[in-house]
Protein backbone atom coordinates (compact mmCIF):
# COMPACT_ATOMS: atom_id res chain seq x y z
CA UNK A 1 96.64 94.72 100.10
CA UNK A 2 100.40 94.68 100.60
CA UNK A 3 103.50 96.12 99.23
CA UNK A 4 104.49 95.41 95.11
CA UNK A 5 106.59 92.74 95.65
CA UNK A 6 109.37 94.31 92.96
CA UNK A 7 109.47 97.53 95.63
CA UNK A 8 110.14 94.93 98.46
CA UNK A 9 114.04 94.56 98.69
CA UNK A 10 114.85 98.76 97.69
CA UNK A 11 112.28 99.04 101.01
CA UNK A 12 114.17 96.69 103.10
CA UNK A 13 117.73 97.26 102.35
CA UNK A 14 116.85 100.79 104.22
CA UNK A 15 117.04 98.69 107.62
CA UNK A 16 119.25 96.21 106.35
CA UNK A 17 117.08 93.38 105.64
CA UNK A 18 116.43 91.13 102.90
CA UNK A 19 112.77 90.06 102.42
CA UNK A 20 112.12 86.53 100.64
CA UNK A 21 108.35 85.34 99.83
CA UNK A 22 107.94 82.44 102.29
CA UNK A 23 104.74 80.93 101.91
CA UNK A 24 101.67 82.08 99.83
CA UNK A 25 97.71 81.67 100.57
CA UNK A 26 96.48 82.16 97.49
CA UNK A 27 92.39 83.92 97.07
CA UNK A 28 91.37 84.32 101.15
CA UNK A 29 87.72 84.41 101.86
CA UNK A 30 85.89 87.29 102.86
CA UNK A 31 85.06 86.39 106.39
CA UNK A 32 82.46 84.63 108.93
CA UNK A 33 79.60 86.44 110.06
CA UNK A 34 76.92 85.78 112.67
CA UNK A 35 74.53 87.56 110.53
CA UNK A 36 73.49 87.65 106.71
CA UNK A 37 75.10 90.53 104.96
CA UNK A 38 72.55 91.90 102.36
CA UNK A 39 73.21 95.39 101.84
CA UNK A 40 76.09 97.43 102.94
CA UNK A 41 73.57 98.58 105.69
CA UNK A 42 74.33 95.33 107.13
CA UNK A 43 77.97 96.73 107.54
CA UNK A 44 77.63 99.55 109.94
CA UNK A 45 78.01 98.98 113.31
CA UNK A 46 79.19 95.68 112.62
CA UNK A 47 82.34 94.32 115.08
CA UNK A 48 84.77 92.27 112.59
CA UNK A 49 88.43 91.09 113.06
CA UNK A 50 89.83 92.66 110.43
CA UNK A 51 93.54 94.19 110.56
CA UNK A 52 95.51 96.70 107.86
CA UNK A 53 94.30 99.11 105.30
CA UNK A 54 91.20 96.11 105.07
CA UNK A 55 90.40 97.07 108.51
CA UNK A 56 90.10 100.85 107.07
CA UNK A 57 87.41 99.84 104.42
CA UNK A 58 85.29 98.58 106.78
CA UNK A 59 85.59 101.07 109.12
CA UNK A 60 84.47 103.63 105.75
CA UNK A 61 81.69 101.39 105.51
CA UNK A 62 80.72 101.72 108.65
CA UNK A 63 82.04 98.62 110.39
CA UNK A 64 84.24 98.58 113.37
CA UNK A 65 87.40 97.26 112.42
CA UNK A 66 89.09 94.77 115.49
CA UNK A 67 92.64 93.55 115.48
CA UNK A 68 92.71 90.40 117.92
CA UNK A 69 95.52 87.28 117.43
CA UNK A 70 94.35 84.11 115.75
CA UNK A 71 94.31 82.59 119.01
CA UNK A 72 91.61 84.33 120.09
CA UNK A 73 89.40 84.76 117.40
CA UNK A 74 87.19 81.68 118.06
CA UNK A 75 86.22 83.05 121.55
CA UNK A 76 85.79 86.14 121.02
CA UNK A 77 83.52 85.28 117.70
CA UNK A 78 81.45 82.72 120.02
CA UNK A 79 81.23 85.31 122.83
CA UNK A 80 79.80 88.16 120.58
CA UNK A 81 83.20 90.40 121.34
CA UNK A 82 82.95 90.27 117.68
CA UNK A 83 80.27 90.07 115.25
CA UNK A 84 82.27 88.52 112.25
CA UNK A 85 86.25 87.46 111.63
CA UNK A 86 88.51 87.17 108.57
CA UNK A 87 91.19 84.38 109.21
CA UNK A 88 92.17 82.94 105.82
CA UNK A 89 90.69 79.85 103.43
CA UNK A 90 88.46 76.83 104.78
CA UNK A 91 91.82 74.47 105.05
CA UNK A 92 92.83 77.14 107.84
CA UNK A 93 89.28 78.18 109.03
CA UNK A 94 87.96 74.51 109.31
CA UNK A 95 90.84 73.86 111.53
CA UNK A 96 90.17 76.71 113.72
CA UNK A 97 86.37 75.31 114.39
CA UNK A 98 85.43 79.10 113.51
CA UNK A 99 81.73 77.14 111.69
CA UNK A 100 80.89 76.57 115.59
CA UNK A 101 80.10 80.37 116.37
CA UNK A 102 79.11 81.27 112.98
CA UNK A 103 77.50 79.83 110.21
CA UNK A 104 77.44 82.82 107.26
CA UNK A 105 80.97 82.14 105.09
CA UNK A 106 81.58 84.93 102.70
CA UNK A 107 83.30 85.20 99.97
CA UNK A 108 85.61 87.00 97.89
CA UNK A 109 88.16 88.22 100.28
CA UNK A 110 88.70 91.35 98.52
CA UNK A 111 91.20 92.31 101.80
CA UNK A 112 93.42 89.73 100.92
CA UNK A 113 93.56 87.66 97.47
CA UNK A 114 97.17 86.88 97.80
CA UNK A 115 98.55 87.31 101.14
CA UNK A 116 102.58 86.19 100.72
CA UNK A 117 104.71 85.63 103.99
CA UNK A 118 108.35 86.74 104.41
CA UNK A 119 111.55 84.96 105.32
CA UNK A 120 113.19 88.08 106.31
CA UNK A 121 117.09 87.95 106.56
CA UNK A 122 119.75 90.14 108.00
CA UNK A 123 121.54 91.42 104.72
CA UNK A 124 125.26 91.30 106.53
CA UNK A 125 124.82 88.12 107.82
CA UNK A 126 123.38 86.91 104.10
CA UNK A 127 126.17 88.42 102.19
CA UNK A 128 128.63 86.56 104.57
CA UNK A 129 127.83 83.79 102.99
CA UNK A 130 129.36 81.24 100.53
CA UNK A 131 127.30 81.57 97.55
CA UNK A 132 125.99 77.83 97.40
CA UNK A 133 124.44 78.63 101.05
CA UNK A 134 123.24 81.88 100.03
CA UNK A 135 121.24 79.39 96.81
CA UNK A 136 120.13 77.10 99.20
CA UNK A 137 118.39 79.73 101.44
CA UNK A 138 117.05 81.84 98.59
CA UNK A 139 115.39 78.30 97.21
CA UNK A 140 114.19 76.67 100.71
CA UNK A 141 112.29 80.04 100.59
CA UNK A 142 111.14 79.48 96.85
CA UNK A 143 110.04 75.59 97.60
CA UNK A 144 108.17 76.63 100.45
CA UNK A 145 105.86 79.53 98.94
CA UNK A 146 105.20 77.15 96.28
CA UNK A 147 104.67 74.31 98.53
CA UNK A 148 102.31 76.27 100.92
CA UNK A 149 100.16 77.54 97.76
CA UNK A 150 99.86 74.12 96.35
CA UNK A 151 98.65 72.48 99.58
CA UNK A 152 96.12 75.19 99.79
CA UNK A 153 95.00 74.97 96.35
CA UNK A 154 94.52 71.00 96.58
CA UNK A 155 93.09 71.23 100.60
CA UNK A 156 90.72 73.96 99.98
CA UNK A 157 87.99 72.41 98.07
CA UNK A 158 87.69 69.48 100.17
CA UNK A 159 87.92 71.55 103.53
CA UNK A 160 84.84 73.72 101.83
CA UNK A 161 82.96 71.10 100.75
CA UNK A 162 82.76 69.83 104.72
CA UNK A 163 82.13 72.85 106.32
CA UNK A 164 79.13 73.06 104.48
CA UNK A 165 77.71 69.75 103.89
CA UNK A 166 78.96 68.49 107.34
CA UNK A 167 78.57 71.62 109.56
CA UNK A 168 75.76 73.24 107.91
CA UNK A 169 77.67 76.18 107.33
CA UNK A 170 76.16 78.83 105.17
CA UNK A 171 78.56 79.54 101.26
CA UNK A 172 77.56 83.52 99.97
CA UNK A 173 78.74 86.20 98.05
CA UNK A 174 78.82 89.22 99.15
CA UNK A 175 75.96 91.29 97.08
CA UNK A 176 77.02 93.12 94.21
CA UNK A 177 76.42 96.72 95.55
CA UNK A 178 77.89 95.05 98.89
CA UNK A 179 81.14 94.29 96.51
CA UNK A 180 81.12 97.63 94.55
CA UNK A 181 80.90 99.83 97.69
CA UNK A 182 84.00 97.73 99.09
CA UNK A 183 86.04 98.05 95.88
CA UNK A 184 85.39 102.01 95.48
CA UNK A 185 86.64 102.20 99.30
CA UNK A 186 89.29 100.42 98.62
CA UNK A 187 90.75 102.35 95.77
CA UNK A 188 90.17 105.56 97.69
CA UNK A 189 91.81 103.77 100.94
CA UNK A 190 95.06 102.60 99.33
CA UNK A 191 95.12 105.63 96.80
CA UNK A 192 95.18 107.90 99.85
CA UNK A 193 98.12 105.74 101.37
CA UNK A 194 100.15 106.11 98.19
CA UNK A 195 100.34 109.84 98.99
CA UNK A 196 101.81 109.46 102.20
CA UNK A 197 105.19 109.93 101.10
CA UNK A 198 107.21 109.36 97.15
CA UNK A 199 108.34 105.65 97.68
CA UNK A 200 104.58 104.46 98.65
CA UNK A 201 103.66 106.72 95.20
CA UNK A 202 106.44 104.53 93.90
CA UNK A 203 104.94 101.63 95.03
CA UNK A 204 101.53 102.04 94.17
CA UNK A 205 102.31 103.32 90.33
CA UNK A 206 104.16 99.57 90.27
CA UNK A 207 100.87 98.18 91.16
CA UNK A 208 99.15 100.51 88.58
CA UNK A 209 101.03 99.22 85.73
CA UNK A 210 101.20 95.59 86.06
CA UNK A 211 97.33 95.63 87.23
CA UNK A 212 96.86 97.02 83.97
CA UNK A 213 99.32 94.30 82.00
CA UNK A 214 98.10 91.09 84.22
CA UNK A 215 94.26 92.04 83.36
CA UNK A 216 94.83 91.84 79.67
CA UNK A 217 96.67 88.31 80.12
CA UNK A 218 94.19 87.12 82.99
CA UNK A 219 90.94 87.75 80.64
CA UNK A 220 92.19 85.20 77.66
CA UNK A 221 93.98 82.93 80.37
CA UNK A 222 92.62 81.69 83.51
CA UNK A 223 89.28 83.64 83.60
CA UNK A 224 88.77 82.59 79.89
CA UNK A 225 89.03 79.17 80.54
CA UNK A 226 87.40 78.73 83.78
CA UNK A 227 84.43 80.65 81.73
CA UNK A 228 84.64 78.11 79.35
CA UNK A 229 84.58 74.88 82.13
CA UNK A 230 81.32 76.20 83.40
CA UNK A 231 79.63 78.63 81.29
CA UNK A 232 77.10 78.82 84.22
């Protein structure tokens, strides 16, 4: 839940910064929780690390959204500071031991399903430059976000497949009214947002239109063959 990436340098150039995608997740997962969520009852009062305009669907839903460092997620998860924490995918989450102090893993991360880090530059200092260094940075930054999404793609499966045949841990999806209530928040959350001033309305309307263009292609692409692998 970020900004349209075609919106990002007209943003940045205001403070005279160059933004470059560094480094991409792919899909995140929707969290751990110490308890099973079955309704969106299960939601309210419920203490989850859970930053940004995610953080403000919960917090509609009745949750009690908690911004805390990766550093300290584990003990405040295993101390019941928290009740549940988002971190990213189970390559990253296994690592962080987060399947000691809790054992529900839920999925889809509907707060993140693409989460792309910046390489941000100083534009004076870019444009001073020769233009073969000014190559090599823009495509140490293109290597890298396709490097990073790669490694995830290939070290996710095997990182889930551990954490729950080795650990124990718990696989769900969220229910479907669980999902629905969580999607109609966040349209109203971000749609609200968009308002806040014309270049966010900018922004969003980008979003608008290629949602509407990537659907069409994603229905007789990926979805339509992964529906074909495994009908089930």
């Amino acid at each position: 839940m970020g900004v349209a990436w075609n919106s990002g340098p007209e943003l940045y150039a205001r403070f005279g910064l160059i933004p470059f995608p560094a480094g991409n997740s792919g899909v995140q997962m929707g969290g751990w929780f110490k308890k099973e969520i079955k309704t969106i009852r299960d939601l309210a009062g419920l203490k989850m690390r859970i930053p940004g305009l995610g953080g403000e669907v919960l917090k509609r839903a009745g949750g009690t959204p908690v911004s805390l460092p990766g550093g300290e997620l584990f003990t405040a998860l295993q101390t019941g500071a928290i009740d549940a924490t988002e971190w990213a995918a189970p390559y990253n989450d296994l690592a962080f031991g987060l399947y000691k102090a809790a054992k529900y893993y839920y999925y889809p991360g509907f707060h993140e399903p693409g989460t792309t880090l910046e390489a941000i530059v100083n534009q004076d200092a870019f444009e001073a430059l020769p233009p073969d260094i000014q190559s090599i940075v823009r495509n140490a930054c293109k290597v890298i976000n396709q490097d990073m999404l790669a490694e995830q793609t290939a070290r996710n499966p095997g990182a889930l497949k551990t954490l729950v045949e080795k650990h124990g841990v718990l696989l769900r999806a969220y229910p479907e009214d669980v999902i629905a209530r969580l999607k109609q928040l966040s349209e109203e959350v971000v749609a609200e947002f968009a308002e806040k001033d014309a270049f966010s309305r900018k922004v969003f309307a980008s979003y608008q239109r290629f949602l509407r263009q990537s659907k069409e292609w994603s229905r007789v692409s990926e979805l339509a063959y992964l529906q074909a692998r495994d009908p089930s």
